[in-house]
C-alpha atoms as a PDB file:
ATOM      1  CA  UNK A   1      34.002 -42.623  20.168  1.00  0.00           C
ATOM      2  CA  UNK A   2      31.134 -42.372  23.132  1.00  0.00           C
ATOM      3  CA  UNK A   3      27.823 -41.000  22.175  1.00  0.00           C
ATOM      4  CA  UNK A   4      24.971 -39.663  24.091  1.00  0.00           C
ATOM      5  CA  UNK A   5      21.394 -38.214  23.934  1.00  0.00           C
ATOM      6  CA  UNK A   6      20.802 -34.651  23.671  1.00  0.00           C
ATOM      7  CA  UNK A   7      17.220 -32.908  24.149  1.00  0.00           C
ATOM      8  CA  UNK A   8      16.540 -33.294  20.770  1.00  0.00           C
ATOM      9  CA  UNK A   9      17.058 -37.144  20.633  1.00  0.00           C
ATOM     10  CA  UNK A  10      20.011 -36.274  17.817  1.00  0.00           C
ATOM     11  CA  UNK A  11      23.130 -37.967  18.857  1.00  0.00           C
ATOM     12  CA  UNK A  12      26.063 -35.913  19.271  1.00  0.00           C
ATOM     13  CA  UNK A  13      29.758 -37.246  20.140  1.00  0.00           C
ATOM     14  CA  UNK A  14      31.433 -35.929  23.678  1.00  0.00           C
ATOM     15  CA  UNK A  15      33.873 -34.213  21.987  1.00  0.00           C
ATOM     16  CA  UNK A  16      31.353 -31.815  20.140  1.00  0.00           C
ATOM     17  CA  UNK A  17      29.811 -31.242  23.414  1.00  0.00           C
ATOM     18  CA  UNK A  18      33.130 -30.112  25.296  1.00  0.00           C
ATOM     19  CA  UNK A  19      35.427 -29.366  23.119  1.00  0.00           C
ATOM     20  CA  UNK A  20      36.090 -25.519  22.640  1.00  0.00           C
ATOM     21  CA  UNK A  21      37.104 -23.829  19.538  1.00  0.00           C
ATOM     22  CA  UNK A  22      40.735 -23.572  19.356  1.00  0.00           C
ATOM     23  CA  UNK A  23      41.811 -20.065  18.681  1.00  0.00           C
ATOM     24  CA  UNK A  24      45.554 -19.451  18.855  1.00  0.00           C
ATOM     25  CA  UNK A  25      46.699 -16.491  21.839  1.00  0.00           C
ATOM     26  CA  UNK A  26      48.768 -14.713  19.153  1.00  0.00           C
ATOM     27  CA  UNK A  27      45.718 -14.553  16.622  1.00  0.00           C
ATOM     28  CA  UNK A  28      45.576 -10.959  15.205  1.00  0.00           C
ATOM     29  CA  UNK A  29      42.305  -9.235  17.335  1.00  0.00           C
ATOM     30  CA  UNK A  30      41.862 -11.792  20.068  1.00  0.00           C
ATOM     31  CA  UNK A  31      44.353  -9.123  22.597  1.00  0.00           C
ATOM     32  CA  UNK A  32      41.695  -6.060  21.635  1.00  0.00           C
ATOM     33  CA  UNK A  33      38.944  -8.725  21.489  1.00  0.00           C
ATOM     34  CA  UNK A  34      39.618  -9.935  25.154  1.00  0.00           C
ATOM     35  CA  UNK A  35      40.101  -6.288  26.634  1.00  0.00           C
ATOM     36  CA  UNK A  36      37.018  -5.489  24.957  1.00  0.00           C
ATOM     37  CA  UNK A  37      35.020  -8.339  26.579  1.00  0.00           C
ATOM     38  CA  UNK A  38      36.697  -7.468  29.979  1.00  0.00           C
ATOM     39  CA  UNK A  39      35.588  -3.526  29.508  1.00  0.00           C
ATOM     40  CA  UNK A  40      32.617  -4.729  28.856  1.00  0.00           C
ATOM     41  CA  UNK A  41      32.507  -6.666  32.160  1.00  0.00           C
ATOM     42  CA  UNK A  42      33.848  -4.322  34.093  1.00  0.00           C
ATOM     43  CA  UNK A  43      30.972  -1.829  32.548  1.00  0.00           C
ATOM     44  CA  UNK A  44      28.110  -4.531  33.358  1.00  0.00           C
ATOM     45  CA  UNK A  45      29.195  -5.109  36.563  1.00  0.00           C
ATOM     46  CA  UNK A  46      29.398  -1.057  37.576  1.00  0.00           C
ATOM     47  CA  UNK A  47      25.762  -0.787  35.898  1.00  0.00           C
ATOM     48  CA  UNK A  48      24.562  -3.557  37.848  1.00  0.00           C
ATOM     49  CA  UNK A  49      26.283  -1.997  41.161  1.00  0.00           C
ATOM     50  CA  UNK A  50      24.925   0.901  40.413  1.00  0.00           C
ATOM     51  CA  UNK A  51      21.310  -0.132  40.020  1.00  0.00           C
ATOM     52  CA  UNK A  52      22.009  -1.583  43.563  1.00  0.00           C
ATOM     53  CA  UNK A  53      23.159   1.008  45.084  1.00  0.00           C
ATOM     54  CA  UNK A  54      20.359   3.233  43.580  1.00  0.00           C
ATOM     55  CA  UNK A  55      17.864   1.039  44.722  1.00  0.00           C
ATOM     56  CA  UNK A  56      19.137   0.685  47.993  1.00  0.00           C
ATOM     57  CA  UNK A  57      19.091   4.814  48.622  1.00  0.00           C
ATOM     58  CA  UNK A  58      15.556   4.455  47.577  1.00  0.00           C
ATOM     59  CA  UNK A  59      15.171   1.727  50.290  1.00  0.00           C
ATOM     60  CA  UNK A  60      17.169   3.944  52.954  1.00  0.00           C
ATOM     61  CA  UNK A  61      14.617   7.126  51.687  1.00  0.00           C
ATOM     62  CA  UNK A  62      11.445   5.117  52.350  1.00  0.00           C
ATOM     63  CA  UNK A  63      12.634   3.576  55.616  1.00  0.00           C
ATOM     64  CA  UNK A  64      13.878   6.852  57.053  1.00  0.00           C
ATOM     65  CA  UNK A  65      10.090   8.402  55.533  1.00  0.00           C
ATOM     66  CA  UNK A  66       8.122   5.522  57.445  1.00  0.00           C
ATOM     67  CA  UNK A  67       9.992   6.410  60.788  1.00  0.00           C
ATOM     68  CA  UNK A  68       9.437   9.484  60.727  1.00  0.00           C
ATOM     69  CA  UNK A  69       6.123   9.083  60.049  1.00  0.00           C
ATOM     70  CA  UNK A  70       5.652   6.830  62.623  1.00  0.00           C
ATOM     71  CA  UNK A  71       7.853   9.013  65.377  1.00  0.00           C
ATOM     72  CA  UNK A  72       5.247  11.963  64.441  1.00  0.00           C
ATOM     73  CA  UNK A  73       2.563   9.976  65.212  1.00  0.00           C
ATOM     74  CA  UNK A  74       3.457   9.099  68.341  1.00  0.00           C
ATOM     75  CA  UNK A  75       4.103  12.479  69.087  1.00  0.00           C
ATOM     76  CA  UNK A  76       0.577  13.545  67.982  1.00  0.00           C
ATOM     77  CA  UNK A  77      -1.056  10.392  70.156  1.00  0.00           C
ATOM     78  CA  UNK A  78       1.117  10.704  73.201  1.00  0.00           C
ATOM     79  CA  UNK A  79      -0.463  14.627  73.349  1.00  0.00           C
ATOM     80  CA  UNK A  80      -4.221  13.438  72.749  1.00  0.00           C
ATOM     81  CA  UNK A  81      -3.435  10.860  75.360  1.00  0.00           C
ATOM     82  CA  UNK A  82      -2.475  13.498  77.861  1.00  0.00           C
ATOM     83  CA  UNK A  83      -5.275  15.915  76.613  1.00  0.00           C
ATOM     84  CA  UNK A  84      -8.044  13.051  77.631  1.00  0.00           C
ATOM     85  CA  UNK A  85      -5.850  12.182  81.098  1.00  0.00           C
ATOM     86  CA  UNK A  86      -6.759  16.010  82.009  1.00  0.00           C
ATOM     87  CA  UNK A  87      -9.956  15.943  80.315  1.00  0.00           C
ATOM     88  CA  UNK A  88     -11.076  12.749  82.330  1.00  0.00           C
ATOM     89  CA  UNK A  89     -10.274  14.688  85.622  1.00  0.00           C
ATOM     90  CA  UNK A  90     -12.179  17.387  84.960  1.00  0.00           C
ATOM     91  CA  UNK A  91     -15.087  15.198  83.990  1.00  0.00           C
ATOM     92  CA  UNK A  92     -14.537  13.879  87.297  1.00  0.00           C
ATOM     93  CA  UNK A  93     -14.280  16.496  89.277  1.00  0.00           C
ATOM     94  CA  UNK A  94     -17.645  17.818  87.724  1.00  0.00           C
ATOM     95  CA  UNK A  95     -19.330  14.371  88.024  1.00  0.00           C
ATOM     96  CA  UNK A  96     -18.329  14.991  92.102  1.00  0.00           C
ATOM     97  CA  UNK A  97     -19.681  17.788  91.870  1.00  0.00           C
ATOM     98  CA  UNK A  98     -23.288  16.885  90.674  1.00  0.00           C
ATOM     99  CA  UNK A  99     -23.746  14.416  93.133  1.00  0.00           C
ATOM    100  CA  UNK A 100     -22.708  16.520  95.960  1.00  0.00           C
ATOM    101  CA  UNK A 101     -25.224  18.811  94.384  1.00  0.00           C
ATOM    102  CA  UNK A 102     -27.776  16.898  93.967  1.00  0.00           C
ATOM    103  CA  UNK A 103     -27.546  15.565  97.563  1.00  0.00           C
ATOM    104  CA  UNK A 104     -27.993  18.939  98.679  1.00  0.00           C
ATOM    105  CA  UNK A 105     -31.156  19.294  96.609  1.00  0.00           C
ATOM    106  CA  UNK A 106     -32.267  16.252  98.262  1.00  0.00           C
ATOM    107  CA  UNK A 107     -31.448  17.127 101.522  1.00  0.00           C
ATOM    108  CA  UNK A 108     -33.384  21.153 101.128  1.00  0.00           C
ATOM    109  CA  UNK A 109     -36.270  19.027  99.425  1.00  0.00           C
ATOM    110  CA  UNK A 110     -36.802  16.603 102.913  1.00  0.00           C
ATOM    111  CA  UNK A 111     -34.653  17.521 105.542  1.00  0.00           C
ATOM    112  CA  UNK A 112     -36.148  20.769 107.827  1.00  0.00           C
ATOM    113  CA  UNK A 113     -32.739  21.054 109.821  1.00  0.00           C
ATOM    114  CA  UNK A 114     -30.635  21.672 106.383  1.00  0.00           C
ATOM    115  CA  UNK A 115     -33.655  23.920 104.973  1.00  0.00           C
ATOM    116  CA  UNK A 116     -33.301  26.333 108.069  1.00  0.00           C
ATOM    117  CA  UNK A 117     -29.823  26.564 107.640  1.00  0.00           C
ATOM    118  CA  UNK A 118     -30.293  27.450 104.058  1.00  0.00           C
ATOM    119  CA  UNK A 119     -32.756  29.829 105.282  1.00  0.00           C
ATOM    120  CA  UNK A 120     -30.637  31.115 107.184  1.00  0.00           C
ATOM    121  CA  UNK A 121     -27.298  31.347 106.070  1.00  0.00           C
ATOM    122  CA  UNK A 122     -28.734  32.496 102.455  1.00  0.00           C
ATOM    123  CA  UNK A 123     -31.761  34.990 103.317  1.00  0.00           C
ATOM    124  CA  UNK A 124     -31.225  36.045 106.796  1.00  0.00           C
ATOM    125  CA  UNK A 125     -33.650  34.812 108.496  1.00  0.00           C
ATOM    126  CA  UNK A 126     -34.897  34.276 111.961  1.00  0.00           C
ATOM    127  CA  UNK A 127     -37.123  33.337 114.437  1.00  0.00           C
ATOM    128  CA  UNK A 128     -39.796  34.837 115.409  1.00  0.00           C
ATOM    129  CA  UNK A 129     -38.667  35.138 119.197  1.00  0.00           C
ATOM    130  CA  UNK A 130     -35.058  35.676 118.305  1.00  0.00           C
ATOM    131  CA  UNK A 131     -33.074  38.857 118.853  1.00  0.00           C
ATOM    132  CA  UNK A 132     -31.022  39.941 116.782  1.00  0.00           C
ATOM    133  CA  UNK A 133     -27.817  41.605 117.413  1.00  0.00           C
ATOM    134  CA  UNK A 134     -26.179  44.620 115.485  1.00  0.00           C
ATOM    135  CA  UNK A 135     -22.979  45.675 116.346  1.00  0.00           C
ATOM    136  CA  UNK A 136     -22.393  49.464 116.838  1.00  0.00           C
ATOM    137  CA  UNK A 137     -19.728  51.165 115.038  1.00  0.00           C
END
């Protein structure tokens, strides 16, 4: 007979570690007692599939949630991003527009040939030894 070591430092013999019980196949209860255990099996292994296929709908649920999420705020950027595109014309369109105004205000401030123009164009003015002409209708 071999022996060996267990955890326990108690020696046991090979055959007491291997050896199954011996049960005979036409015992009375081991048929219903082996369908049973299979049932049983079967049942585990439906719960268990189950639980995995619950969890992964909950999976599919919060990916599907995330994306569209994430679709919607692209959406929401992609308009703000066109809404500051117009908004930065317009700022510089304006900005052209001060500068050619203040050049103007420059130019009526120093410049006698723009200030009788001005003068001019906006009051109607004239020389002093200019005629003026009226057209008769």
């Amino acid at each position: 007979m071999i022996r060996t070591k267990t955890s326990t430092y108690r020696l046991k013999t090979i055959s007491q570690q291997i050896a199954p019980r011996a049960v005979p196949v036409y015992a009375p209860g081991r048929v219903e007692a082996r369908e049973q255990a299979h049932s049983r099996a079967i049942n585990r292994q439906n719960s268990n599939s189950s639980r995995w296929m619950i969890f992964a709908a909950l999976l599919v649920i919060t990916f599907v949630f995330c994306a569209l999420l994430n679709i919607r705020s692209l959406s929401e950027m992609q308009l703000e991003q066109q809404r500051q595109n117009v908004l930065s014309v317009e700022v510089k369109q304006i900005q052209d527009a001060n500068t050619a105004l203040a050049d103007e205000i420059k130019n009526l401030r120093s410049d006698p040939a723009t200030i009788e123009r001005a003068a001019r164009q906006r009051l109607n003015m004239v020389r002093a030894n200019e005629r003026i002409l009226v057209p008769a209708n």
